[in-house]
C-alpha atoms as a PDB file:
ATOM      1  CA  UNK A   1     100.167 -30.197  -8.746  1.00  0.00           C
ATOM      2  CA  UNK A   2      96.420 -30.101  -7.899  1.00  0.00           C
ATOM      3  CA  UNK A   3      96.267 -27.101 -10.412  1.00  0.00           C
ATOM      4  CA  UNK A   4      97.746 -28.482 -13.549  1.00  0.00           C
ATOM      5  CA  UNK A   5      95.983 -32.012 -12.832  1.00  0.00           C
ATOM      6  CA  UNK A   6      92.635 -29.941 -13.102  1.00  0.00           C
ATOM      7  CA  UNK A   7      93.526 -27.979 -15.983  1.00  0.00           C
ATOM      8  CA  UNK A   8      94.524 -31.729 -17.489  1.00  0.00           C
ATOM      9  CA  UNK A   9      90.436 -32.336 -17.361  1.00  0.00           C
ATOM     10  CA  UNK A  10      89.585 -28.777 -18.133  1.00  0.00           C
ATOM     11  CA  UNK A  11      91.669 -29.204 -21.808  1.00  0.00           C
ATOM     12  CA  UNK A  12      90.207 -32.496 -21.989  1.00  0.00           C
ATOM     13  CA  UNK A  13      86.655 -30.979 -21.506  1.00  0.00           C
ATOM     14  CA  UNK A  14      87.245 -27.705 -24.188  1.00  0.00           C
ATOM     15  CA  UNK A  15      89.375 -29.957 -27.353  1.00  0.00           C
ATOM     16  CA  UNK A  16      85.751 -32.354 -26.621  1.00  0.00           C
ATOM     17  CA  UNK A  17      83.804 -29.457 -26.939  1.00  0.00           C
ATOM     18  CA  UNK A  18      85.720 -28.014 -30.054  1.00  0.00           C
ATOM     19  CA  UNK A  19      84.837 -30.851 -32.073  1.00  0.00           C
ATOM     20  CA  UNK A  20      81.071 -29.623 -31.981  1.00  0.00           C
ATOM     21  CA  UNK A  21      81.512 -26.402 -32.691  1.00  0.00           C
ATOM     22  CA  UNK A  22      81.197 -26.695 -36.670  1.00  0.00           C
ATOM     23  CA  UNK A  23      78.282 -27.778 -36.564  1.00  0.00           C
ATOM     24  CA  UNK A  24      76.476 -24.646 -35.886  1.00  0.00           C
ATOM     25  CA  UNK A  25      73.478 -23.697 -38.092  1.00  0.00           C
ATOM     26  CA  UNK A  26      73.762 -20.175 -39.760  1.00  0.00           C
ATOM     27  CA  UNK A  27      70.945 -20.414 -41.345  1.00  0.00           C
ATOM     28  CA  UNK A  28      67.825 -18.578 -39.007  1.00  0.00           C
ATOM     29  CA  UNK A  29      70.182 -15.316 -38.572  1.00  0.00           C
ATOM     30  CA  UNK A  30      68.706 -12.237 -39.816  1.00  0.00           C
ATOM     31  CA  UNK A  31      69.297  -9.583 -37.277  1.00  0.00           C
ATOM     32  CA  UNK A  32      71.902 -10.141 -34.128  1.00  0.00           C
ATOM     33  CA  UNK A  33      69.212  -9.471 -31.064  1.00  0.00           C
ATOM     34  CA  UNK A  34      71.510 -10.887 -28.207  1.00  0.00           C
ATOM     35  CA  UNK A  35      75.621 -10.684 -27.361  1.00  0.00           C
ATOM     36  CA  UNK A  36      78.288 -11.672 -24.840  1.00  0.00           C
ATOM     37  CA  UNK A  37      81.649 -10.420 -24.626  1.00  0.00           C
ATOM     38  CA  UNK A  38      84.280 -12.709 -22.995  1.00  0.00           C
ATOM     39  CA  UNK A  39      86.981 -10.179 -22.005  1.00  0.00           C
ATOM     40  CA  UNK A  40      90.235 -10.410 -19.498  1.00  0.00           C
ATOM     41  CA  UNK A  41      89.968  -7.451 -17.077  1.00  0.00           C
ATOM     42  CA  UNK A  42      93.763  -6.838 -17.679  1.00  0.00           C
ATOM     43  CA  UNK A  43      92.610  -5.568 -21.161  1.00  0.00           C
ATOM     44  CA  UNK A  44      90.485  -2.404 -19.453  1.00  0.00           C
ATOM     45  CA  UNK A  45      88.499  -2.423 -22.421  1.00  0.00           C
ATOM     46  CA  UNK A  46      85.698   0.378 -22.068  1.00  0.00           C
ATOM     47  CA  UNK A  47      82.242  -0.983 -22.220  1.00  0.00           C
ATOM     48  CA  UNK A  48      81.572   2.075 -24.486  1.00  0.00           C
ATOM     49  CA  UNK A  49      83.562  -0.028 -27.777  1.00  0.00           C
ATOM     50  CA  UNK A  50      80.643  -2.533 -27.330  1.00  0.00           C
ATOM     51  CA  UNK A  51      77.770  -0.050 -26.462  1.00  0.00           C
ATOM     52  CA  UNK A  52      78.920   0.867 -30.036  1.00  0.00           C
ATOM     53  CA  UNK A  53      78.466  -2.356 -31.858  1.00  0.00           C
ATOM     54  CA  UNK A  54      75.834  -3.270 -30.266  1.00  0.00           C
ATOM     55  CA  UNK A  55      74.085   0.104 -31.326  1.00  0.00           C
ATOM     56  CA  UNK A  56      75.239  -0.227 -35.026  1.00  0.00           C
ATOM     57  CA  UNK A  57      73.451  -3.662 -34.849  1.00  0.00           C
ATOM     58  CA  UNK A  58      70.401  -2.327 -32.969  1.00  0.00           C
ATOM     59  CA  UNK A  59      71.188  -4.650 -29.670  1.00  0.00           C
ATOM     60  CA  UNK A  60      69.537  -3.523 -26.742  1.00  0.00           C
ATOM     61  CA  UNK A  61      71.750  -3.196 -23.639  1.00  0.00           C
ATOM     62  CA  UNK A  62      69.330  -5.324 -21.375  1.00  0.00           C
ATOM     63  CA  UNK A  63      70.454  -8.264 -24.466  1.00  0.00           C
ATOM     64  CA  UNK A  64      73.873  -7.754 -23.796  1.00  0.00           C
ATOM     65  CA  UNK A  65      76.419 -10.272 -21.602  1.00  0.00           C
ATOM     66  CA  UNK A  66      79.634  -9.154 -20.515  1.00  0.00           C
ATOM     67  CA  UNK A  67      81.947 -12.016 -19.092  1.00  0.00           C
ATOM     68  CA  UNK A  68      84.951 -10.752 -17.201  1.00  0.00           C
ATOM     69  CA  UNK A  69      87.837 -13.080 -16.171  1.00  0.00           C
ATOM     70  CA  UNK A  70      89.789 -12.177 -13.742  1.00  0.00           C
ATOM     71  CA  UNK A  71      92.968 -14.129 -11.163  1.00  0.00           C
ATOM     72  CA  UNK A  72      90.758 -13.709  -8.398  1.00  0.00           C
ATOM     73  CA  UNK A  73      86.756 -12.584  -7.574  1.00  0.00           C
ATOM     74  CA  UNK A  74      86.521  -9.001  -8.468  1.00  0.00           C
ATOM     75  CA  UNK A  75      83.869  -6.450  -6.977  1.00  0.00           C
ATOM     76  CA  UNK A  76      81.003  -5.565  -8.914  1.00  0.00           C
ATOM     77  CA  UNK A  77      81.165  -2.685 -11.502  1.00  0.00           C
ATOM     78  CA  UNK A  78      78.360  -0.638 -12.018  1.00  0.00           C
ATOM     79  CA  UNK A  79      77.963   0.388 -16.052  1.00  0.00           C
ATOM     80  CA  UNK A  80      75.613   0.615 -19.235  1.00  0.00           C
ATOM     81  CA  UNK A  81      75.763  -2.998 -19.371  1.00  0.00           C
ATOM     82  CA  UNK A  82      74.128  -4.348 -16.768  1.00  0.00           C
ATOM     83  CA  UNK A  83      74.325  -7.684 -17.135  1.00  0.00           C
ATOM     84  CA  UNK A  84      78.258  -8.499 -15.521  1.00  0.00           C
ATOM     85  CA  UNK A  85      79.562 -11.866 -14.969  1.00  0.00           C
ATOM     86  CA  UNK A  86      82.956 -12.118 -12.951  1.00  0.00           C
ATOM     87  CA  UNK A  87      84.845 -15.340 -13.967  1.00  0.00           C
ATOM     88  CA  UNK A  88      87.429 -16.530 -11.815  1.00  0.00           C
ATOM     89  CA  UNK A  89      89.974 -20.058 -11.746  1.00  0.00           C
ATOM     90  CA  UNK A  90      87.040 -20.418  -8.700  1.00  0.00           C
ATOM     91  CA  UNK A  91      83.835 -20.712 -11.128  1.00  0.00           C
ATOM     92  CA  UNK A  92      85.453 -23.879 -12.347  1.00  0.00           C
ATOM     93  CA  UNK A  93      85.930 -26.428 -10.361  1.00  0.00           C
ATOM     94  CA  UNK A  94      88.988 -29.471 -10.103  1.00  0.00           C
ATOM     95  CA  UNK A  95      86.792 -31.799 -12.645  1.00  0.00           C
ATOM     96  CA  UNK A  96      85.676 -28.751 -14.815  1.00  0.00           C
ATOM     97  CA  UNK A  97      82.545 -28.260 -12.842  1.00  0.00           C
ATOM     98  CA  UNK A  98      80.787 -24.961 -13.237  1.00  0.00           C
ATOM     99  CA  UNK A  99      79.710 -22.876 -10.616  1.00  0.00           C
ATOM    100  CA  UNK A 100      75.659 -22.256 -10.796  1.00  0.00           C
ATOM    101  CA  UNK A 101      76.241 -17.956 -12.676  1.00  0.00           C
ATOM    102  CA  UNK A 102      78.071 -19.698 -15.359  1.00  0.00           C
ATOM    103  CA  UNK A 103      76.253 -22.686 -15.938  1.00  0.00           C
ATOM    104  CA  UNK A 104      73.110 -20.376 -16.434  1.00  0.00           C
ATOM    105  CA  UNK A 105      75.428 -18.765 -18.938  1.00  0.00           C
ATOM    106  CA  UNK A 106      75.891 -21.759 -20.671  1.00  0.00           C
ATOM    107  CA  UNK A 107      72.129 -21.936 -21.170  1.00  0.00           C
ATOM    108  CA  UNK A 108      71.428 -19.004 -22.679  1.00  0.00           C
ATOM    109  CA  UNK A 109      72.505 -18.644 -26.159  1.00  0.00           C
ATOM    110  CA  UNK A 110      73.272 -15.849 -28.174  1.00  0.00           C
ATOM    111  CA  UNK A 111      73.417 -14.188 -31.882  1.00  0.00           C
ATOM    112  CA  UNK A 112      76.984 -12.773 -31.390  1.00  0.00           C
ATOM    113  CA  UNK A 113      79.569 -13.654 -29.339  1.00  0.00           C
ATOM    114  CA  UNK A 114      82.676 -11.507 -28.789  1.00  0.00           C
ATOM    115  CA  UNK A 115      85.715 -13.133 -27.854  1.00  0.00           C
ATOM    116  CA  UNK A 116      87.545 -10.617 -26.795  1.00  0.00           C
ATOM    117  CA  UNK A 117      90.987 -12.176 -26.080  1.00  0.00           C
ATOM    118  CA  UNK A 118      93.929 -12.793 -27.841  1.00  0.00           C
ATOM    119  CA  UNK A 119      95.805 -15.703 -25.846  1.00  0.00           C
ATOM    120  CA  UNK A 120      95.254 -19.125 -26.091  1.00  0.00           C
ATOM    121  CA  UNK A 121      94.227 -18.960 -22.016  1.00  0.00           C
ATOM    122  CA  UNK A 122      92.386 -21.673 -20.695  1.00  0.00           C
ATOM    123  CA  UNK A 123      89.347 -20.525 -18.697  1.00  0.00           C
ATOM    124  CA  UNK A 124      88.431 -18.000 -21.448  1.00  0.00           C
ATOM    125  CA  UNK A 125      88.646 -20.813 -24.094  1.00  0.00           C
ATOM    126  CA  UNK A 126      86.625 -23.256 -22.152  1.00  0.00           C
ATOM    127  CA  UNK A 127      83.631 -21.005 -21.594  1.00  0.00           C
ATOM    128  CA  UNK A 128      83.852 -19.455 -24.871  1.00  0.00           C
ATOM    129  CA  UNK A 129      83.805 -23.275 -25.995  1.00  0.00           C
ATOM    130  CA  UNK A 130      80.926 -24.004 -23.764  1.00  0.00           C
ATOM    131  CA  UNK A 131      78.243 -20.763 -24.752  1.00  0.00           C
ATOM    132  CA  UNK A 132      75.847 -21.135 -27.201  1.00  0.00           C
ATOM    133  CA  UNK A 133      76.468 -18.985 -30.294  1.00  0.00           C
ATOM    134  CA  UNK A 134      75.312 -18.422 -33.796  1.00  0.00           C
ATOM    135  CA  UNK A 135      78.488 -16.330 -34.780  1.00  0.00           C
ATOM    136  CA  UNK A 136      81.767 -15.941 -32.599  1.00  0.00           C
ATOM    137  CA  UNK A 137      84.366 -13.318 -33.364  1.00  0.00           C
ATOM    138  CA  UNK A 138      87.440 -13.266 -32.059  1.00  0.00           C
ATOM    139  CA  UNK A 139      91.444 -12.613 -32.895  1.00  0.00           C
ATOM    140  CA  UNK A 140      93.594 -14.892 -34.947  1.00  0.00           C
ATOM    141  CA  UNK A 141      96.255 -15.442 -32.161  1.00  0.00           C
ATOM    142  CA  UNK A 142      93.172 -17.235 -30.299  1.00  0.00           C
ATOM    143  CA  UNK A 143      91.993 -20.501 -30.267  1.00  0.00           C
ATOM    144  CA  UNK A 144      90.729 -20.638 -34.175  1.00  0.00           C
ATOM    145  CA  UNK A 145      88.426 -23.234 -33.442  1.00  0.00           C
ATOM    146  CA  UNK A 146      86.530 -20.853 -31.140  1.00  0.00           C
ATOM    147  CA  UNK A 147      85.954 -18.424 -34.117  1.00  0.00           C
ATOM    148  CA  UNK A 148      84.023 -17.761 -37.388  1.00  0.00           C
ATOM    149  CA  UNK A 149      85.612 -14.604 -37.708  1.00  0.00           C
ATOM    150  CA  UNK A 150      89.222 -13.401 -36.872  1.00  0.00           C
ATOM    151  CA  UNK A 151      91.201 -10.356 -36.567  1.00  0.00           C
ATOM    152  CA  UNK A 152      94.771 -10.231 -37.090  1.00  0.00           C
ATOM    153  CA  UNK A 153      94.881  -6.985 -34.517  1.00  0.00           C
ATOM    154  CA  UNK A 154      95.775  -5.879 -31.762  1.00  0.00           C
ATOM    155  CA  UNK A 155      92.822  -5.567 -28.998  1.00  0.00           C
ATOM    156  CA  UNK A 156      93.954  -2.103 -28.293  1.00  0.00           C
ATOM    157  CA  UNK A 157      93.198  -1.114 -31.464  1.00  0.00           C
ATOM    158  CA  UNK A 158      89.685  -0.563 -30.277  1.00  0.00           C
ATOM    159  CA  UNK A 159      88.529   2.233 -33.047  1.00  0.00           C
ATOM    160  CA  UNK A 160      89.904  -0.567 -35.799  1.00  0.00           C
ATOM    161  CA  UNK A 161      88.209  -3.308 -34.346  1.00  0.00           C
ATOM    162  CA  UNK A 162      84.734  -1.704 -33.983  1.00  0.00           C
ATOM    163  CA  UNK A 163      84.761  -0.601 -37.815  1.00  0.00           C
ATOM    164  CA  UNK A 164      86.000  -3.954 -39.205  1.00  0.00           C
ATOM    165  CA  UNK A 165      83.836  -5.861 -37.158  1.00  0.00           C
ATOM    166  CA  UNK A 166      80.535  -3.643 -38.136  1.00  0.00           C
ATOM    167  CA  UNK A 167      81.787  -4.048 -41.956  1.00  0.00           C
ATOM    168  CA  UNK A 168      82.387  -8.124 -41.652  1.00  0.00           C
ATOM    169  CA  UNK A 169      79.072  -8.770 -39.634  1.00  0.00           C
ATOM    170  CA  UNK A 170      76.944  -7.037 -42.148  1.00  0.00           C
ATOM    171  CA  UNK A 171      78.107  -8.811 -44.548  1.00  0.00           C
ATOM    172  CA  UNK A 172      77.489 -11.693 -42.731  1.00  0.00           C
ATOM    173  CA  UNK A 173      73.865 -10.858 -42.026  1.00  0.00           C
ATOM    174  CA  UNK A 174      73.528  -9.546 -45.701  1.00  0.00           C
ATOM    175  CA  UNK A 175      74.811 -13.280 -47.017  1.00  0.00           C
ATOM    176  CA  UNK A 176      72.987 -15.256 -44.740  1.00  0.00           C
ATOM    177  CA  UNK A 177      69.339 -13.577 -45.748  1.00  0.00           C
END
């Protein structure tokens, strides 16, 4: 009961948050200098696919966020990317309150964010919802409010992904000059 009263004000929170989205400015985007990937660890996604898009872009791994949500706290993972949140149902709290890692998150903001997730889940919705971004990508059985761009693939199909991504964001970048 306690649990789907505080998802109740977590929806609440994210379809207020949606509404804002749009109005994003596109404009100032030349080069993408800074990204976050919001990823499910169920997906065991190697780091390597975004190593590789962030190198095609020229992203330096010390600009790179990788948010990782998980059913419960997960140990830390040592990697290329360095920069490793862990995002449980316990960084949110029963009124939507943010735990102090993700509210820093929320801060920052970023060129490119990847939303690496294909469900309409909750959690990764609402912080998705709640970064600062100048493009988001993401897959077309996701949220499409959370999204610029969309893939109608499968995550899996990493190899696919990485060189339809690469081809849409240049052209992005190449549009927006």
């Amino acid at each position: 009961m306690v649990r789907i009263l505080s998802d109740f004000f977590l929806r609440y929170k994210l379809n207020k948050k949606l509404k804002s989205l749009t109005s994003v400015s596109k404009k100032d985007l030349n080069t993408f200098k800074t990204m976050a990937v919001l990823i499910p660890q169920a997906y065991e996604i190697d780091e390597q696919l975004f190593l590789s898009l962030s190198k095609a872009f020229k992203i330096s791994n010390q600009n790179i966020t990788i948010v990782v949500f998980s059913q419960r706290k997960i140990e830390e993972q040592s990697g290329k990317i360095q920069r490793r949140i862990n995002c449980s149902d316990d960084a949110v709290g029963f009124w939507g309150n943010i735990n102090e890692e993700i509210a820093l998150l929320f801060q920052q903001e970023f060129d490119l964010l990847i939303n690496y997730f294909d469900k309409k889940t909750l959690l990764p919705s609402f912080v998705s919802a709640h970064c600062q971004a100048k493009v988001r990508l993401g897959f077309s059985n996701s949220n499409h409010a959370l999204n610029d761009l969309m893939f109608a693939i499968d995550p899996k199909e990493t190899k696919l992904f990485l060189s339809e991504s690469t081809r849409y964001l240049k052209t992005i970048l190449k549009k927006v000059k």
